[in-house]
Protein backbone atom coordinates (compact mmCIF):
# COMPACT_ATOMS: atom_id res chain seq x y z
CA UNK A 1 0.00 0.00 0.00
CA UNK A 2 1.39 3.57 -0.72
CA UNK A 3 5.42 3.70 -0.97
CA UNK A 4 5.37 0.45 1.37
CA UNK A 5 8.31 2.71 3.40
CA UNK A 6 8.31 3.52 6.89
CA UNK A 7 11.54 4.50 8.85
CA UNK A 8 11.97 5.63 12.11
CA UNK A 9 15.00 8.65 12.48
CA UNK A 10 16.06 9.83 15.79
CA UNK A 11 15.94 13.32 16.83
CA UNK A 12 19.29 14.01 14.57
CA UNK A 13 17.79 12.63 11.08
CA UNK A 14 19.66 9.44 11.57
CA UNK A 15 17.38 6.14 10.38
CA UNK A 16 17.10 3.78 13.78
CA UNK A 17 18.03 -0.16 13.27
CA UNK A 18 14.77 -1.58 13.47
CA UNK A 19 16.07 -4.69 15.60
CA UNK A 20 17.30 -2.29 18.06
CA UNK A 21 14.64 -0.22 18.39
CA UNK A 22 12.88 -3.30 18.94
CA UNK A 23 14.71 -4.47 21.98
CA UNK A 24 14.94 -0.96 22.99
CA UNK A 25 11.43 -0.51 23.39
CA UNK A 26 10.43 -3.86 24.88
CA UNK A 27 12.78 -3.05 27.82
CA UNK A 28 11.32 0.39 28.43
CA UNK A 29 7.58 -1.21 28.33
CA UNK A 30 9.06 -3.44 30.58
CA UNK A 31 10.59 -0.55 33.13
CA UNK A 32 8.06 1.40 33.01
CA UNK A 33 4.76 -1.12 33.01
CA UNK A 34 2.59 1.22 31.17
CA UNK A 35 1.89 -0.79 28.18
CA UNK A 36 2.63 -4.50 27.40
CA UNK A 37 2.49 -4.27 24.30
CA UNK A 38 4.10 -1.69 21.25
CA UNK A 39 3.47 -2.19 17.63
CA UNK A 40 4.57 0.09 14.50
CA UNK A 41 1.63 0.78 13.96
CA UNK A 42 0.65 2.38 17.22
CA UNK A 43 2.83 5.60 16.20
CA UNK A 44 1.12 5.62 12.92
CA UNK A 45 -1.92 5.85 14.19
CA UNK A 46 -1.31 8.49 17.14
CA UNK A 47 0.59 10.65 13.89
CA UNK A 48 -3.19 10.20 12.39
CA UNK A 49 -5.12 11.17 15.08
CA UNK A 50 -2.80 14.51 16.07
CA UNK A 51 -2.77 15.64 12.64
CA UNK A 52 -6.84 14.91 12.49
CA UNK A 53 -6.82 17.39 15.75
CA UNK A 54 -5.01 19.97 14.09
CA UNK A 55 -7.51 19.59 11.25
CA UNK A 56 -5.11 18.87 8.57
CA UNK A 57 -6.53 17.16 5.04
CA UNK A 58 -7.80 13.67 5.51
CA UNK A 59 -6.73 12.40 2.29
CA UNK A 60 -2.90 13.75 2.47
CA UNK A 61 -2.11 12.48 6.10
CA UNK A 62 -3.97 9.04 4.52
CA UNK A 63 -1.31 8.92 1.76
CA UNK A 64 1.79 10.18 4.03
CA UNK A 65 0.57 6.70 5.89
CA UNK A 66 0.98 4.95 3.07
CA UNK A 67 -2.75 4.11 2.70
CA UNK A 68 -4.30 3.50 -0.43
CA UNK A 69 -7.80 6.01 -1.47
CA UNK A 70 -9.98 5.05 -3.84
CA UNK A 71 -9.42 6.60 -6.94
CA UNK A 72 -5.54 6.69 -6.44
CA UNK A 73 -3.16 4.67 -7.87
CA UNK A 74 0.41 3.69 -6.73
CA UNK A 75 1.70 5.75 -9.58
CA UNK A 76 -0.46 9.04 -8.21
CA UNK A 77 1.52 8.39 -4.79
CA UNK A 78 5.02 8.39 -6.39
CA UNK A 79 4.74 11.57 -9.23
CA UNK A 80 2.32 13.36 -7.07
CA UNK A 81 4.35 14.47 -3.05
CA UNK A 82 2.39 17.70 -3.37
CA UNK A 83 0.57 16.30 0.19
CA UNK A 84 3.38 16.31 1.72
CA UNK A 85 4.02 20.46 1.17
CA UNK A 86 0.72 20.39 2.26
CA UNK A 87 1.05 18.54 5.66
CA UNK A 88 4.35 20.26 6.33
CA UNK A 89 3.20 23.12 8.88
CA UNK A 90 0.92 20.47 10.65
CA UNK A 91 3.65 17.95 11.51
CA UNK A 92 5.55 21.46 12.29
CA UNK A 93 3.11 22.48 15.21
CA UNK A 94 2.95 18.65 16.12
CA UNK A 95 6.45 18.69 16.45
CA UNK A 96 6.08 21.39 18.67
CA UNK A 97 3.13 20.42 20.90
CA UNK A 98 5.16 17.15 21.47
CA UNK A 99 8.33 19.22 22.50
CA UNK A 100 6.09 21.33 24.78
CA UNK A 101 4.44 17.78 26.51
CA UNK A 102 7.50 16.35 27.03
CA UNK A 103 8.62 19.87 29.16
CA UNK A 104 5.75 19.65 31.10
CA UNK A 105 6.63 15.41 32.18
């Protein structure tokens, strides 16, 4: 569905190794107790709810997902990254209301 690419980059731009990100975050569940359970999709899905807060387009956070709409085809997500101009100053404030959480913990 969509580019079929999801990476996670640390706060520097670097890409994280997926297997140690992995153990990483099964041993902070595991300090913490919170949550038993972490999946990749869980950030996905908090990304689509924040940005649906802040109002942004539907359809563009659905394609920066990498979810497929009806009516667009896998070629439409690869010429077309318009969205992503588009989404820009909502993961921006996101970025920001995060920061400010994290001050307040």
């Amino acid at each position: 569905m969509g580019n079929e690419n999801f990476i996670i980059v640390d706060k520097n731009g670097n890409i994280i190794d997926e297997h140690a990100f992995g153990i990483n975050m099964v041993r902070y569940l595991q300090r913490n107790g919170n949550c038993k359970k972490f999946t990749l999709g869980m950030p996905r899905h908090f990304y689509q709810d924040q940005l649906d807060i802040l109002e942004a387009n539907i359809n563009d956070v659905e394609k920066a997902v990498g979810h497929v709409i009806n009516t667009v085809s896998e070629r439409h997500y690869k010429v077309n990254e318009q969205y992503l101009k588009r989404l820009l100053p909502y993961v921006e404030e996101l970025g920001i209301m995060l920061e400010n959480a994290v001050k307040m913990v």
